[in-house]
C-alpha atoms as a PDB file:
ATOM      1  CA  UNK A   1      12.512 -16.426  16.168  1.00  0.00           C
ATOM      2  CA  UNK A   2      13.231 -15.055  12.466  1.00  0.00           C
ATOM      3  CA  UNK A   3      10.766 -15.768  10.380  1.00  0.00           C
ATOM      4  CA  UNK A   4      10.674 -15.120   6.388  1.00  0.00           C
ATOM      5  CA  UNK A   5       7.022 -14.758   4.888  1.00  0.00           C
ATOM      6  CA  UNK A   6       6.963 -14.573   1.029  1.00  0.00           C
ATOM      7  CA  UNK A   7       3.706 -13.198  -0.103  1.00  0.00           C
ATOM      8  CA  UNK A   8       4.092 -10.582   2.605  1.00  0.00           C
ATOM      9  CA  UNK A   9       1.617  -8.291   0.926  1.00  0.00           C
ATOM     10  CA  UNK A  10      -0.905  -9.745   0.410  1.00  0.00           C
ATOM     11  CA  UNK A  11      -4.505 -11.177   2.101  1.00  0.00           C
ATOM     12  CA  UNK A  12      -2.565 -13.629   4.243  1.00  0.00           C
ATOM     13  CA  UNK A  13       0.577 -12.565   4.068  1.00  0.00           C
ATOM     14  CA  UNK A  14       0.128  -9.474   5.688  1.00  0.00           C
ATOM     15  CA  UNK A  15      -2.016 -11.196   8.509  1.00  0.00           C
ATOM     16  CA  UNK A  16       1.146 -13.526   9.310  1.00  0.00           C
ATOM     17  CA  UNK A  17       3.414 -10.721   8.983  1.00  0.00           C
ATOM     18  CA  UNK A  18       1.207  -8.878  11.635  1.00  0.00           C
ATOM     19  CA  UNK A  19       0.352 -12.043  13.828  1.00  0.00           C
ATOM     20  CA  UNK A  20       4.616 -12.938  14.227  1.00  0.00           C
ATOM     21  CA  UNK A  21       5.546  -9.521  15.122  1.00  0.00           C
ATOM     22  CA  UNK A  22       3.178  -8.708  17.692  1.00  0.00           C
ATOM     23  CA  UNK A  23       4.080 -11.427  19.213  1.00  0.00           C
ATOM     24  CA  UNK A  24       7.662  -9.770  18.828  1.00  0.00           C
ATOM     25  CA  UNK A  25       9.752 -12.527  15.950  1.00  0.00           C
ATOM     26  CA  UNK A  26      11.887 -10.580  14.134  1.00  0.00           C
ATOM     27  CA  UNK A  27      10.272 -10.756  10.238  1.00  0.00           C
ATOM     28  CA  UNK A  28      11.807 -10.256   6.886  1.00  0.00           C
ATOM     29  CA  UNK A  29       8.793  -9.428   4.821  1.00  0.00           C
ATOM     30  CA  UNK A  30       9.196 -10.380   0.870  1.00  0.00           C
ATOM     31  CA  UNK A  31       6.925  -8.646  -1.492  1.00  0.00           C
ATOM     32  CA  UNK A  32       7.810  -7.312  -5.441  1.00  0.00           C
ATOM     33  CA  UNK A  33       6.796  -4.024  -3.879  1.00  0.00           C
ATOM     34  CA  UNK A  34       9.379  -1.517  -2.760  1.00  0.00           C
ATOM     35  CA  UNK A  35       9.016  -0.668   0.361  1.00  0.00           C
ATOM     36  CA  UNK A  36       9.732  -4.530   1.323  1.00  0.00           C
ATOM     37  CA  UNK A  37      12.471  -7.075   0.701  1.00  0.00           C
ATOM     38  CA  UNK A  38      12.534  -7.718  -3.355  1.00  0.00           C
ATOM     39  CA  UNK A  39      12.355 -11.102  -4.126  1.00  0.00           C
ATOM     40  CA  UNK A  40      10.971 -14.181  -6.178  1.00  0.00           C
ATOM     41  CA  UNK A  41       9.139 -16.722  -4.684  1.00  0.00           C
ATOM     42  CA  UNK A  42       9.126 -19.217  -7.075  1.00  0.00           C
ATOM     43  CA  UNK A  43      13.154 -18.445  -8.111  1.00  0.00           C
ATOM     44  CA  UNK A  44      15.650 -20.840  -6.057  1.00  0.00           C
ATOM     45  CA  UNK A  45      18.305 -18.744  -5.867  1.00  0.00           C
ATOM     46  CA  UNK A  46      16.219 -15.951  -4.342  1.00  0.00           C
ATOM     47  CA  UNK A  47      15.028 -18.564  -2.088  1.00  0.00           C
ATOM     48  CA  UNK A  48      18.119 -19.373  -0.785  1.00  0.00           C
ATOM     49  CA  UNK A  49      19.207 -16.473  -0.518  1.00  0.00           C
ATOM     50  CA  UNK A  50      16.734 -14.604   1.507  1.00  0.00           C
ATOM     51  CA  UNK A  51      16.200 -17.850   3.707  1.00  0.00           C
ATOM     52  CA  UNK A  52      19.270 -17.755   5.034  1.00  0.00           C
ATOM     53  CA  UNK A  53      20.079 -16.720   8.564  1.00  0.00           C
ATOM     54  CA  UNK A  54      16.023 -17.354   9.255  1.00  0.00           C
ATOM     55  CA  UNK A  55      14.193 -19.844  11.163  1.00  0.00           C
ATOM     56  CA  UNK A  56      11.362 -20.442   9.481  1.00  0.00           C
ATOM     57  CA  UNK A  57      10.133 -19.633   6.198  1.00  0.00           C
ATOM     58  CA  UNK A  58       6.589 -18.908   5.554  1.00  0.00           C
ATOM     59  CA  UNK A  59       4.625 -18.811   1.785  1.00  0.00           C
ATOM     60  CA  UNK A  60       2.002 -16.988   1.653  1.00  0.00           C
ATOM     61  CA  UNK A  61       2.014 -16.803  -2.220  1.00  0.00           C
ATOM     62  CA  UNK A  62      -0.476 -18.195  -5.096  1.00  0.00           C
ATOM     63  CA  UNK A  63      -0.192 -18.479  -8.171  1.00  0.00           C
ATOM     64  CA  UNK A  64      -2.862 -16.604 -10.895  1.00  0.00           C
ATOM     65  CA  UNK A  65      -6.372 -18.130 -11.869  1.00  0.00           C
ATOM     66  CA  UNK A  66      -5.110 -20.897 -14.370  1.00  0.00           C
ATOM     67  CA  UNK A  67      -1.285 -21.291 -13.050  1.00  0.00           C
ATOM     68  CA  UNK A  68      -2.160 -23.569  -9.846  1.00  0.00           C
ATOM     69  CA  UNK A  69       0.380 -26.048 -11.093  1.00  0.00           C
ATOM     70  CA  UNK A  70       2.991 -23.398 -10.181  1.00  0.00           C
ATOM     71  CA  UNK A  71       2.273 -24.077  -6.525  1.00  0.00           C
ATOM     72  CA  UNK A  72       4.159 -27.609  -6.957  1.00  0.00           C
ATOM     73  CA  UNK A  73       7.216 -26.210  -8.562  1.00  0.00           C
ATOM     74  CA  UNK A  74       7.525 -23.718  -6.041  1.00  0.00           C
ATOM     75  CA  UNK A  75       7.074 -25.994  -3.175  1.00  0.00           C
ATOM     76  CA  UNK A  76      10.270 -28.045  -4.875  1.00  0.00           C
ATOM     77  CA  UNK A  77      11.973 -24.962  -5.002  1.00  0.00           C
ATOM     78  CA  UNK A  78      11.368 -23.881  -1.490  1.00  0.00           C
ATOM     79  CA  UNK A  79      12.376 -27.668  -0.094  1.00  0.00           C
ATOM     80  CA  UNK A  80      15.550 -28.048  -2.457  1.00  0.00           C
ATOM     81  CA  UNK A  81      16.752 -23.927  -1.429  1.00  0.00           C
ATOM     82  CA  UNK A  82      15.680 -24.556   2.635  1.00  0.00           C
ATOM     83  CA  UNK A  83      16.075 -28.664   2.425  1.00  0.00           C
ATOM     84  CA  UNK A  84      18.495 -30.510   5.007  1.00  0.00           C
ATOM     85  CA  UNK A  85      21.202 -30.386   2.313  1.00  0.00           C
ATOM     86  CA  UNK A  86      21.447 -26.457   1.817  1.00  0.00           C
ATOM     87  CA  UNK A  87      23.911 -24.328   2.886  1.00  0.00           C
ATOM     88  CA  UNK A  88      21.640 -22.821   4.867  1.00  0.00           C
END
């Protein structure tokens, strides 16, 4: 299976990341760091882009003390990028 985990860095992120490939899925890991994928969570377009091609996607993202309500957006963003009526 190819799985995408956004938030690949991080507390649970890296646990998934860990957990999927030793049980041997093929993972894109997505991180603003650079020795991983580059890309934006809570943008769309990087959404869809880096979805593509994948299985499953996973977030493992949260938003900073005070910015919870980002959580929703990005959940509409993820659903409208990876939603039955995307390209991908």
């Amino acid at each position: 299976m190819r799985i995408l985990v956004f938030g690949a860095t991080g507390a649970v992120g890296s646990r998934v990341v860990n957990e999927a490939t030793s049980r041997g899925h093929q993972v894109t890991a997505v991180s603003r760091g650079p020795q991983f994928v580059r890309g934006d969570a809570s943008d769309p377009d990087d959404v869809a882009r880096l979805s593509a091609g994948h299985d499953v996607v996973i977030s493992a993202t949260r938003p900073q003390p005070g910015r919870e309500d980002e959580l929703v957006q990005t959940a509409k963003d993820y659903s409208s990028a990876c939603g039955p009526n995307s390209s991908n």
